[in-house]
Protein backbone atom coordinates (compact mmCIF):
# COMPACT_ATOMS: atom_id res chain seq x y z
CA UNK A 1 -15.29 -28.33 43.89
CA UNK A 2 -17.79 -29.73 41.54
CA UNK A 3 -14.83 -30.65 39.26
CA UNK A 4 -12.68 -32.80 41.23
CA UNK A 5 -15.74 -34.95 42.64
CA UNK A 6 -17.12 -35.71 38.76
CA UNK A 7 -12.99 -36.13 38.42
CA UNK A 8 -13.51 -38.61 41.68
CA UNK A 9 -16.08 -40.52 39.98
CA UNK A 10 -14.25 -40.54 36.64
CA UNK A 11 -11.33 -42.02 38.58
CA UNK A 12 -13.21 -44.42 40.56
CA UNK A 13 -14.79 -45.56 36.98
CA UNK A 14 -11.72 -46.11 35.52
CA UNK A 15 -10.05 -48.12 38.21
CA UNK A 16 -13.30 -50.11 38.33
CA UNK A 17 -12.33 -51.20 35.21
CA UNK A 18 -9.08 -52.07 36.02
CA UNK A 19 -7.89 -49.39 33.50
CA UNK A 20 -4.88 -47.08 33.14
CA UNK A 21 -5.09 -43.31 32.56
CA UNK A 22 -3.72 -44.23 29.34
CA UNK A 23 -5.58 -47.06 28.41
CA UNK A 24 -9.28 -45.35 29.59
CA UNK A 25 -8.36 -41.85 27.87
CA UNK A 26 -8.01 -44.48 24.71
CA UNK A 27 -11.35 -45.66 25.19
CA UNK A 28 -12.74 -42.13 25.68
CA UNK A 29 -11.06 -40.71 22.87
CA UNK A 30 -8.31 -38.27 24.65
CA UNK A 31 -5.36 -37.64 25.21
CA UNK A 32 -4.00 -39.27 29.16
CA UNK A 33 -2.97 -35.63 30.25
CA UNK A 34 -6.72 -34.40 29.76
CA UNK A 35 -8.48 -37.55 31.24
CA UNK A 36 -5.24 -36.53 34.41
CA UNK A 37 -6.97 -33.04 34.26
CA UNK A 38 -10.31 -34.60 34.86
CA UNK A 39 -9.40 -36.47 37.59
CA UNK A 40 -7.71 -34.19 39.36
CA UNK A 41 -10.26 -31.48 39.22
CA UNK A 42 -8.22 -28.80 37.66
CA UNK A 43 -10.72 -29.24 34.35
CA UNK A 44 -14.57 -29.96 33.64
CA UNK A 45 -15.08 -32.76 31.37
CA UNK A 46 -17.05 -31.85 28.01
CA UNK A 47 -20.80 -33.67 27.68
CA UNK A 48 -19.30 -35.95 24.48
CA UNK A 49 -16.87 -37.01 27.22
CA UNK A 50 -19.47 -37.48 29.76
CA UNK A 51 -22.01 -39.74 27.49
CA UNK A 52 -18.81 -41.88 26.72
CA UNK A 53 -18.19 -42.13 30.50
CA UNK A 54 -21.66 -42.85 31.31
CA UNK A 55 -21.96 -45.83 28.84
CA UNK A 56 -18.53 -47.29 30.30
CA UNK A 57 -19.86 -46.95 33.86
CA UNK A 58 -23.15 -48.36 32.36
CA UNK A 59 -25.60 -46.10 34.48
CA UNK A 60 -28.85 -44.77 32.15
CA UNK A 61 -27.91 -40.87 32.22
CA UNK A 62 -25.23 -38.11 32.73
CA UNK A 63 -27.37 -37.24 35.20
CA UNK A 64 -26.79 -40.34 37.29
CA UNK A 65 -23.10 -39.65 36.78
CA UNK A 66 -23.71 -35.96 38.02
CA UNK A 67 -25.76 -37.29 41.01
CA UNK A 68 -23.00 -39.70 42.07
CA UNK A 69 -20.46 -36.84 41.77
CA UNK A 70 -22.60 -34.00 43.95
CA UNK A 71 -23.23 -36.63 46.40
């Protein structure tokens, strides 16, 4: 469950930014088929994904991110 709601707020990042799956996995430095896996839940994202997240989203900590997400 935790999963899919950090994959929610990956998601909800992304089309904040008016980004594809392609184009954000680009700027995260994955392939699209893992950032899919993210958002779908079916796979955790690692912490180097999550610091590149939480600059993009421009909140001061993974922790914020983590809040949002368990929220």
């Amino acid at each position: 469950m935790k999963h899919k709601k950090m994959g929610n707020v990956i998601k909800n990042i992304r089309l904040h930014h008016h980004a594809t799956i392609r184009q954000f996995a680009y700027r995260l430095g994955i392939h699209s088929s893992t950032l899919h896996r993210y958002e779908s839940g079916s796979k955790a994202p690692s912490r180097r994904v999550l610091e590149k997240v939480q600059r993009i989203a421009g909140v001061d900590s993974i922790q914020e991110l983590v809040r949002v997400a368990l929220n």
